[in-house]
Protein backbone atom coordinates (compact mmCIF):
# COMPACT_ATOMS: atom_id res chain seq x y z
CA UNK A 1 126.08 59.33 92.44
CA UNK A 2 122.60 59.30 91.56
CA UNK A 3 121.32 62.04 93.60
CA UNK A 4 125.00 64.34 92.52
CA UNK A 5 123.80 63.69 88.53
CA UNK A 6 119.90 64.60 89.35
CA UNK A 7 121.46 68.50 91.24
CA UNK A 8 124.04 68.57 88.46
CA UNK A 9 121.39 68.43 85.48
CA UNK A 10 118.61 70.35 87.57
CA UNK A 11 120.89 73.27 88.53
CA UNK A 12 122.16 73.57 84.70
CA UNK A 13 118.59 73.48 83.01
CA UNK A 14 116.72 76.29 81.91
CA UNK A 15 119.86 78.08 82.06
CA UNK A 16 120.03 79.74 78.52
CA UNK A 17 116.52 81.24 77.67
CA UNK A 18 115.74 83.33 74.54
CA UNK A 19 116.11 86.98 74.86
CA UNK A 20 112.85 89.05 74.68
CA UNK A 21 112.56 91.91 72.74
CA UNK A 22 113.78 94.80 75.00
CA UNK A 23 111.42 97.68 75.71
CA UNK A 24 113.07 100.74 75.28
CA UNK A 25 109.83 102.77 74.90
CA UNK A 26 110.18 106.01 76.87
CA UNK A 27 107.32 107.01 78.93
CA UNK A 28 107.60 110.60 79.43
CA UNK A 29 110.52 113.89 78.34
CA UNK A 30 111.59 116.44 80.03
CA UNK A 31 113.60 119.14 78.62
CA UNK A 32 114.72 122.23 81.14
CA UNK A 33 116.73 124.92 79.59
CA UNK A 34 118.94 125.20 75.64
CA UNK A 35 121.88 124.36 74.42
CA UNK A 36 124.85 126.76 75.46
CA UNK A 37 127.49 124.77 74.56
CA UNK A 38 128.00 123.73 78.48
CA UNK A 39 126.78 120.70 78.44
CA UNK A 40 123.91 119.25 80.18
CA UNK A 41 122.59 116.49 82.29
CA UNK A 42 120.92 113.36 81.51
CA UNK A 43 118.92 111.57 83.78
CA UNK A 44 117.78 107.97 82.13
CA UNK A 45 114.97 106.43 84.59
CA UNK A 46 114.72 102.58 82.72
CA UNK A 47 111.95 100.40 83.46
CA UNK A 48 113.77 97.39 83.98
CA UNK A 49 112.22 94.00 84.46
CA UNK A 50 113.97 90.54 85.65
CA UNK A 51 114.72 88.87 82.16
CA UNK A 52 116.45 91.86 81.29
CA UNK A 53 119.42 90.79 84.02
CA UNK A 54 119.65 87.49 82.21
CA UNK A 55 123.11 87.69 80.49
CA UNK A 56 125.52 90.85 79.60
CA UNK A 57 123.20 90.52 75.83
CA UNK A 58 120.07 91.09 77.53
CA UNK A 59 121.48 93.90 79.86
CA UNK A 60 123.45 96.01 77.54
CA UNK A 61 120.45 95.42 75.11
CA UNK A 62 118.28 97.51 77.39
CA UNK A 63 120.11 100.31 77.90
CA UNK A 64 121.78 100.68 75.08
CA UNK A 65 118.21 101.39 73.46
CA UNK A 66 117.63 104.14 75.55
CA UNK A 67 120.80 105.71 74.84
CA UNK A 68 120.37 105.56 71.39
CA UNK A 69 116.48 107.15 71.76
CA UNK A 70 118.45 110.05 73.88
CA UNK A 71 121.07 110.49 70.83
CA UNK A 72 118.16 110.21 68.75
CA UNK A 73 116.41 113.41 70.49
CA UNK A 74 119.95 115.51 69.79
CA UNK A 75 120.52 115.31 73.68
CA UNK A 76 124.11 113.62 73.67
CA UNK A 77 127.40 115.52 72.98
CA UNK A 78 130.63 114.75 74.66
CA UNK A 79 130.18 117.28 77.74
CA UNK A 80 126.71 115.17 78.71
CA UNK A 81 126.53 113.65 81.83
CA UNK A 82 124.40 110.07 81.58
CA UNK A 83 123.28 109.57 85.05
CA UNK A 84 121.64 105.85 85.92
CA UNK A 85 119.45 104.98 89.01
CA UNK A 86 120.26 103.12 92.51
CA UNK A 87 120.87 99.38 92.13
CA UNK A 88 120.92 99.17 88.72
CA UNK A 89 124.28 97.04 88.89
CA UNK A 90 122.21 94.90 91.72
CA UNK A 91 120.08 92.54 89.92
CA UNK A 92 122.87 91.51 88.02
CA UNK A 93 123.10 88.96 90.53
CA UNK A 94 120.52 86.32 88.06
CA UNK A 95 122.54 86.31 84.91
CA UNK A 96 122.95 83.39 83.53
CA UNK A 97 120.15 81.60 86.14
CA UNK A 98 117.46 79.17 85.38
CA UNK A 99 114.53 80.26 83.51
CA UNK A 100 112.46 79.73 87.08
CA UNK A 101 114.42 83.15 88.09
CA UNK A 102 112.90 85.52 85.77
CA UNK A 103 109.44 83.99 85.42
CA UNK A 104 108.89 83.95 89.34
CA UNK A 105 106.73 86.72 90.86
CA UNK A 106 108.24 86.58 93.69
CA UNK A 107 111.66 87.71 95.08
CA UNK A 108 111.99 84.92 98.11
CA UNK A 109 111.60 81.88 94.95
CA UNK A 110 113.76 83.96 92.75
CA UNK A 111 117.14 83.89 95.44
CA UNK A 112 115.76 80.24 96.67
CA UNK A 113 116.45 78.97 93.65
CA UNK A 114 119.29 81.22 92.79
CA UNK A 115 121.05 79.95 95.98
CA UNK A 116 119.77 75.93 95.58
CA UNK A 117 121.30 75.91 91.79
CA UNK A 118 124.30 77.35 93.08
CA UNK A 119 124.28 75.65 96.48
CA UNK A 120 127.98 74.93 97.45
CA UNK A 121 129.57 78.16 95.95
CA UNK A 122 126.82 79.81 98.14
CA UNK A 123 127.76 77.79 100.71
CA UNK A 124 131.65 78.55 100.23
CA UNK A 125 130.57 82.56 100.43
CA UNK A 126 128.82 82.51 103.12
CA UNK A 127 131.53 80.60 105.63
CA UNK A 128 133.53 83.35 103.77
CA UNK A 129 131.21 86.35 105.09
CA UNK A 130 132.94 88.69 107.43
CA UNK A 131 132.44 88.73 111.36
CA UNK A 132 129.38 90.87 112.10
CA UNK A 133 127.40 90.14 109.03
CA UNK A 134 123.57 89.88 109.79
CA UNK A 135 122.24 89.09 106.78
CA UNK A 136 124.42 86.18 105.46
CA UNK A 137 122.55 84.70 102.77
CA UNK A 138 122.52 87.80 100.76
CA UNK A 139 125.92 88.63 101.45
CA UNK A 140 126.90 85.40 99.97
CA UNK A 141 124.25 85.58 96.97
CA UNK A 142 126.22 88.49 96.37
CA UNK A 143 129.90 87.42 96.99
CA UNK A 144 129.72 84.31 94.41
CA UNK A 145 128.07 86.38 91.59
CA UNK A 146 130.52 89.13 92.28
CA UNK A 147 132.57 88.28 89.13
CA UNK A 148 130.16 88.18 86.54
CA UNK A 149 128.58 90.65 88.23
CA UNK A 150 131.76 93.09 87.98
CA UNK A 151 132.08 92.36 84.76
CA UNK A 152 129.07 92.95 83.16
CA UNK A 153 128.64 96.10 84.97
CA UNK A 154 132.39 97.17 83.60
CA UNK A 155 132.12 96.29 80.03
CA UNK A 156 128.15 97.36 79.44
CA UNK A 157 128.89 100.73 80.68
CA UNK A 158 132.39 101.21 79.51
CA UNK A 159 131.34 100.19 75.84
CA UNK A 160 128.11 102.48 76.65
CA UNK A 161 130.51 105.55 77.23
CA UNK A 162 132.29 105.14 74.58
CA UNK A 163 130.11 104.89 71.82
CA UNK A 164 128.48 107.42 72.76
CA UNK A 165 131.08 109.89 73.85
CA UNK A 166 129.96 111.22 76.83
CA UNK A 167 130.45 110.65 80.71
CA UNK A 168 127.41 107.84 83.05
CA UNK A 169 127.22 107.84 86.30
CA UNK A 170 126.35 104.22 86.18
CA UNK A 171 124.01 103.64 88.99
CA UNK A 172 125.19 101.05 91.58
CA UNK A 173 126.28 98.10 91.89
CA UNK A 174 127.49 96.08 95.45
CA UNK A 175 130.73 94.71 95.39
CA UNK A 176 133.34 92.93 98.01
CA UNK A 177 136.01 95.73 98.23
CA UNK A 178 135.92 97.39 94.94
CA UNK A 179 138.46 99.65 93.36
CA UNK A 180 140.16 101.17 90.51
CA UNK A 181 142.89 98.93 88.54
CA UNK A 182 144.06 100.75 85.77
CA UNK A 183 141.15 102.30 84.91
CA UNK A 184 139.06 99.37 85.40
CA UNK A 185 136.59 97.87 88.07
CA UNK A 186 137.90 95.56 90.03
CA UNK A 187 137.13 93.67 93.78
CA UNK A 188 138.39 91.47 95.96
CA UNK A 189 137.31 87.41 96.08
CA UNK A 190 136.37 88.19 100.00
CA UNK A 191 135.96 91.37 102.21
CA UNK A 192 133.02 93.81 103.05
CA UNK A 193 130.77 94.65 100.26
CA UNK A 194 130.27 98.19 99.62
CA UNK A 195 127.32 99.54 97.40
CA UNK A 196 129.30 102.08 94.62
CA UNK A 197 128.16 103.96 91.87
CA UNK A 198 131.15 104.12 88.94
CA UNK A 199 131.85 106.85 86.59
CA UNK A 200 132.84 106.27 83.40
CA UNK A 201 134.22 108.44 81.20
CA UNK A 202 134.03 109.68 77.40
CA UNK A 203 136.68 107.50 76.27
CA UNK A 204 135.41 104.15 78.52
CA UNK A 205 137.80 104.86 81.02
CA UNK A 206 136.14 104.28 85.08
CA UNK A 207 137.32 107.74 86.02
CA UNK A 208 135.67 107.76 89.93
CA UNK A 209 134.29 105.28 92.06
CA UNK A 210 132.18 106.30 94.81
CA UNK A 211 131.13 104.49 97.93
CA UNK A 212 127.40 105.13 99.59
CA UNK A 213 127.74 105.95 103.05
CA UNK A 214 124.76 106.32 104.42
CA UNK A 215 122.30 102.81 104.60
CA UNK A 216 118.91 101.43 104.50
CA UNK A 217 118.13 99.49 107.16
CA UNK A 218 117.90 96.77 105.11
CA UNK A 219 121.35 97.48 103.16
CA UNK A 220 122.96 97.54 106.72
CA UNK A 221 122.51 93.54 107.41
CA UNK A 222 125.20 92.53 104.95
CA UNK A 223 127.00 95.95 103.13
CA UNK A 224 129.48 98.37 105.26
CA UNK A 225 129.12 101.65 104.98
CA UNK A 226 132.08 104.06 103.40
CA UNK A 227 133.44 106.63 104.95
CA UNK A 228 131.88 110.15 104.24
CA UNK A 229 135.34 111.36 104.39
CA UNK A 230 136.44 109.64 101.24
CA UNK A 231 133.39 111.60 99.10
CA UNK A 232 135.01 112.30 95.95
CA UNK A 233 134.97 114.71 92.76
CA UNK A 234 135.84 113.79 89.32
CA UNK A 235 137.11 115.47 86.40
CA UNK A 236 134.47 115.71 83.70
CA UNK A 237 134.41 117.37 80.28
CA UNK A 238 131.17 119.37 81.81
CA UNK A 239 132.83 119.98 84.98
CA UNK A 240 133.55 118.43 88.34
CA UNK A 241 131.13 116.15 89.01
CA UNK A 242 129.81 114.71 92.53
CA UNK A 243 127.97 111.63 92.90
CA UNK A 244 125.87 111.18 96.34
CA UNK A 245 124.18 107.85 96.12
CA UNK A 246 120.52 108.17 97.51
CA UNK A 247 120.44 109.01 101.44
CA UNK A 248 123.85 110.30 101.42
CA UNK A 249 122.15 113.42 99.36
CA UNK A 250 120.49 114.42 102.40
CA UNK A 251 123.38 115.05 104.89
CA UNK A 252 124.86 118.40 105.80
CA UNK A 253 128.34 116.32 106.30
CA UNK A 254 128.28 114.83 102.84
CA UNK A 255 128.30 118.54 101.49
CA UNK A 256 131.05 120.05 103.98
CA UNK A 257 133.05 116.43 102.64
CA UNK A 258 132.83 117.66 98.98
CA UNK A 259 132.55 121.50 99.01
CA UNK A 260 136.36 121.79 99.38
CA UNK A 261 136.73 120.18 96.06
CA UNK A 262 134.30 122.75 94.38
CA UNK A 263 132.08 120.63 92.71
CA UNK A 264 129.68 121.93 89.85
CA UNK A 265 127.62 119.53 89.60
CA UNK A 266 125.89 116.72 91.75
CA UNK A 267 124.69 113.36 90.41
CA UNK A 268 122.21 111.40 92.42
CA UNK A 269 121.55 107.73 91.68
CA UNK A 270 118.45 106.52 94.14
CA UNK A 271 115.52 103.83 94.59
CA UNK A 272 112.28 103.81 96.20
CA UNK A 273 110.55 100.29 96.29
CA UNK A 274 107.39 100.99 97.34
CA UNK A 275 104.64 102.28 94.97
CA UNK A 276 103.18 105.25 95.26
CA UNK A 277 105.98 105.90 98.03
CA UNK A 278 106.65 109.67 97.35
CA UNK A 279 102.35 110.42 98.11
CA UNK A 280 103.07 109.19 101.86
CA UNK A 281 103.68 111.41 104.58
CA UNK A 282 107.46 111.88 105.27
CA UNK A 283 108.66 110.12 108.60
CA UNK A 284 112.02 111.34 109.06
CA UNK A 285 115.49 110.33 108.60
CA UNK A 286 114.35 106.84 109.59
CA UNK A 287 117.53 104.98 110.81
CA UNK A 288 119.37 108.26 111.26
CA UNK A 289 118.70 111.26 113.63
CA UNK A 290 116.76 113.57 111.99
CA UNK A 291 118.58 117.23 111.73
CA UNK A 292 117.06 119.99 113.39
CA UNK A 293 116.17 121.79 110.41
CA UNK A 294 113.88 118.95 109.26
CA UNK A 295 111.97 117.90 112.45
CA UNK A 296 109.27 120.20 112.07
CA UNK A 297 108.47 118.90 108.79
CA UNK A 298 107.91 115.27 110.02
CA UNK A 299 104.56 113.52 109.21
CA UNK A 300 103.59 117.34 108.20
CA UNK A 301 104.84 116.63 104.25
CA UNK A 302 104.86 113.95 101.79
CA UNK A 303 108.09 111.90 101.26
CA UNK A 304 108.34 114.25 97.40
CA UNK A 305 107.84 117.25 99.29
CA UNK A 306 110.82 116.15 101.62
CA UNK A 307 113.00 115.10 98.63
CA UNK A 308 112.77 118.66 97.29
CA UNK A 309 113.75 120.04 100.68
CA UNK A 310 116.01 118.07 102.21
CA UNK A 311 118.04 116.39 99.65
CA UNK A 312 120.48 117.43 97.25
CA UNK A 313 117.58 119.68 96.00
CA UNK A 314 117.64 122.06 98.88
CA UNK A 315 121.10 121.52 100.07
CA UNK A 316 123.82 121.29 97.24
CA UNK A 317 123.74 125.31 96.29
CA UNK A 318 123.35 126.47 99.75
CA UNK A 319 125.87 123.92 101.47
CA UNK A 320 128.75 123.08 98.92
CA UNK A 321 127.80 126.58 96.24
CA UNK A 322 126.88 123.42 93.89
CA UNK A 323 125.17 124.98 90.64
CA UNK A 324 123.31 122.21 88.60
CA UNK A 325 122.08 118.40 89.98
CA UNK A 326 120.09 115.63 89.14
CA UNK A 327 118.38 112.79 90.93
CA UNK A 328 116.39 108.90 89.32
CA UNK A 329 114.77 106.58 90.14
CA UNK A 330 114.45 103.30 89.64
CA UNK A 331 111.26 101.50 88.08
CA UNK A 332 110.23 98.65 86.65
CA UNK A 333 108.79 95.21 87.53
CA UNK A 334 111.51 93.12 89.67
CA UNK A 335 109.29 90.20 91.10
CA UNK A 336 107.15 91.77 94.04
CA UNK A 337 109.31 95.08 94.56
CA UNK A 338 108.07 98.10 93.96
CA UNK A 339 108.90 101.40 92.91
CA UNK A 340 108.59 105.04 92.46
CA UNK A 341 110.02 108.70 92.40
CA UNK A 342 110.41 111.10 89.65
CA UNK A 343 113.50 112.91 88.16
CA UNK A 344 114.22 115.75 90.58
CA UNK A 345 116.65 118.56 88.60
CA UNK A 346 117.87 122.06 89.99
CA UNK A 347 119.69 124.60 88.93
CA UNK A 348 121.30 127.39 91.47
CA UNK A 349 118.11 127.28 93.59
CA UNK A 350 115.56 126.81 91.03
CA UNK A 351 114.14 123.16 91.11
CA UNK A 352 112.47 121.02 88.39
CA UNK A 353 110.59 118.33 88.19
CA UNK A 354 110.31 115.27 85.48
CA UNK A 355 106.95 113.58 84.51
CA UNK A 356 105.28 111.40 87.37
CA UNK A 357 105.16 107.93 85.21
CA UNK A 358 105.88 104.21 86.19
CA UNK A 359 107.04 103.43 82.97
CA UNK A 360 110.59 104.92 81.65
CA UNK A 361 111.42 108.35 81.44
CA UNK A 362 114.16 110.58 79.69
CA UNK A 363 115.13 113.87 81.37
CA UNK A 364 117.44 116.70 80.10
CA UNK A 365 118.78 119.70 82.09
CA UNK A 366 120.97 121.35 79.82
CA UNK A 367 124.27 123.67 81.94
């Protein structure tokens, strides 16, 4: 009884810190093209750190001050498209952890003591994990959290949309067999996790949900892969909008998938955690088999150079007659985890560039 009271009070304390004040202090603009009463593309690279995954407050907090900085500049109008990086939904995994989460440099003692605070609903996931997962720890880490998780994600960016009246492509966010419920977000308590990006709508409605099909080698150990056959379109007020979520930009397939349902636009949520990752010379497809019209290029360009070539950059008008797109990043300081990349923008087959800076950035392409 002893021992049960000392875990019970240990795992609870530290549990409700003090919000910070959020820094919403862009970096760098970019601003390609006028208004024409089309629309235009926003691409919103935040510089997230740990605390700010602390509790639905701290989250929306963040963001919400760099949409307001974007409606500030005259950017917003109800036929923008918000788009949000890779993984942005991932770290969502900490809210409401102990104080020892945020303030640890390191990512190993953050999910230690995320899974020792939580230890028998980790334990419950992870008996829970589906046959074939390699990586069970972080499914599980994953699997318990998936409710607040879900619903932090679905209210922060559904308020977001709303408010400000225009359509986000809200990063990603890996869930246990999520769907659409009337509108809504919603998963399964067990299954395969998938990593999906959501689209929400002017009026806060989740209007597309869109599972990432091709994986990291990492991502491969505990989420399953969607099928590239179930690429979807949806309906915006700026047009019909596709959303290829990092690697899956860079395959021929993922265009002949999507070119059927004439797409206007592309949307491209992606992370690189490694510094100073797009200066290194460009190895390939990695886990995949590199297409012949790339092998030439390997170890012969840097990773950017390959980005503008091979991914949605070089592909979407030529493969699926795609005429605007938009890639982020992800930065910020998450424990020991890198980062890098720079907003990549095209239009027909003219390509743009945002400012190289580690801090946050705000980019505008306007239709």
């Amino acid at each position: 009884m002893v021992a049960w009271a000392t875990y019970v009070i240990w795992s609870n304390k530290n549990r409700h810190i003090a919000l910070p004040p959020a820094d919403v202090q862009y970096r760098s603009f970019a601003e390609v093209g006028r208004d024409s009463g089309r629309g235009n593309l926003i691409g919103i690279q935040p510089y997230m750190l740990a605390v700010d995954y602390s509790s639905e407050e701290a989250f929306f907090q963040k963001l919400n001050g760099y949409f307001a900085e974007a409606r500030r500049k005259g950017w917003l109008n109800r036929k923008s498209i918000v788009i949000l990086p890779e993984n942005i939904g991932l770290w969502l995994v900490v809210a409401g952890e102990k104080r020892e989460v945020y303030t640890t440099s390191r990512l190993d003692e953050a999910m230690k003591t995320l899974k020792y605070s939580n230890y028998f609903s980790f334990l419950s996931s992870r008996m829970q994990a589906p046959p074939g997962i390699k990586d069970q720890a972080s499914y599980a880490l994953l699997s318990m959290k998936a409710m607040d998780m879900a619903t932090i994600y679905q209210q922060t960016f559904s308020h977001l949309a709303s408010t400000y009246d225009v359509t986000i492509v809200a990063g990603t966010i890996p869930l246990p067999e999520p769907s659409i419920r009337e509108e809504k977000l919603m998963f399964e308590e067990q299954g395969s996790l998938y990593n999906v990006s959501g689209v929400f709508l002017p009026d806060g409605s989740l209007g597309g949900l869109v599972r990432k099909t091709h994986l990291s080698e990492t991502e491969r150990k505990f989420i399953t892969p969607g099928k590239i056959t179930d690429l979807s379109v949806t309906e915006t007020p700026a047009g019909n909008l596709a959303v290829l979520i990092n690697q899956d930009s860079w395959f021929s397939e993922a265009y002949t998938t999507i070119r059927g349902k004439k797409p206007a636009i592309v949307a491209v949520p992606a992370i690189i955690t490694m510094n100073n990752f797009f200066r290194v010379p460009w190895s390939g497809y990695k886990e995949y088999l590199t297409p012949a019209d790339a092998r030439d290029d390997v170890s012969k360009i840097t990773e950017e150079e390959a980005w503008q070539k091979y991914s949605f950059v070089g592909r979407a008008n030529k493969e699926a007659n795609i005429k605007s797109g938009m890639g982020v990043f992800l930065h910020g300081e998450l424990w020991n985890l890198g980062s890098d990349g720079e907003t990549l923008m095209v239009q027909d087959t003219t390509f743009y560039e945002g400012k190289n800076t580690q801090g946050a950035s705000l980019s505008c392409l306007w239709l």
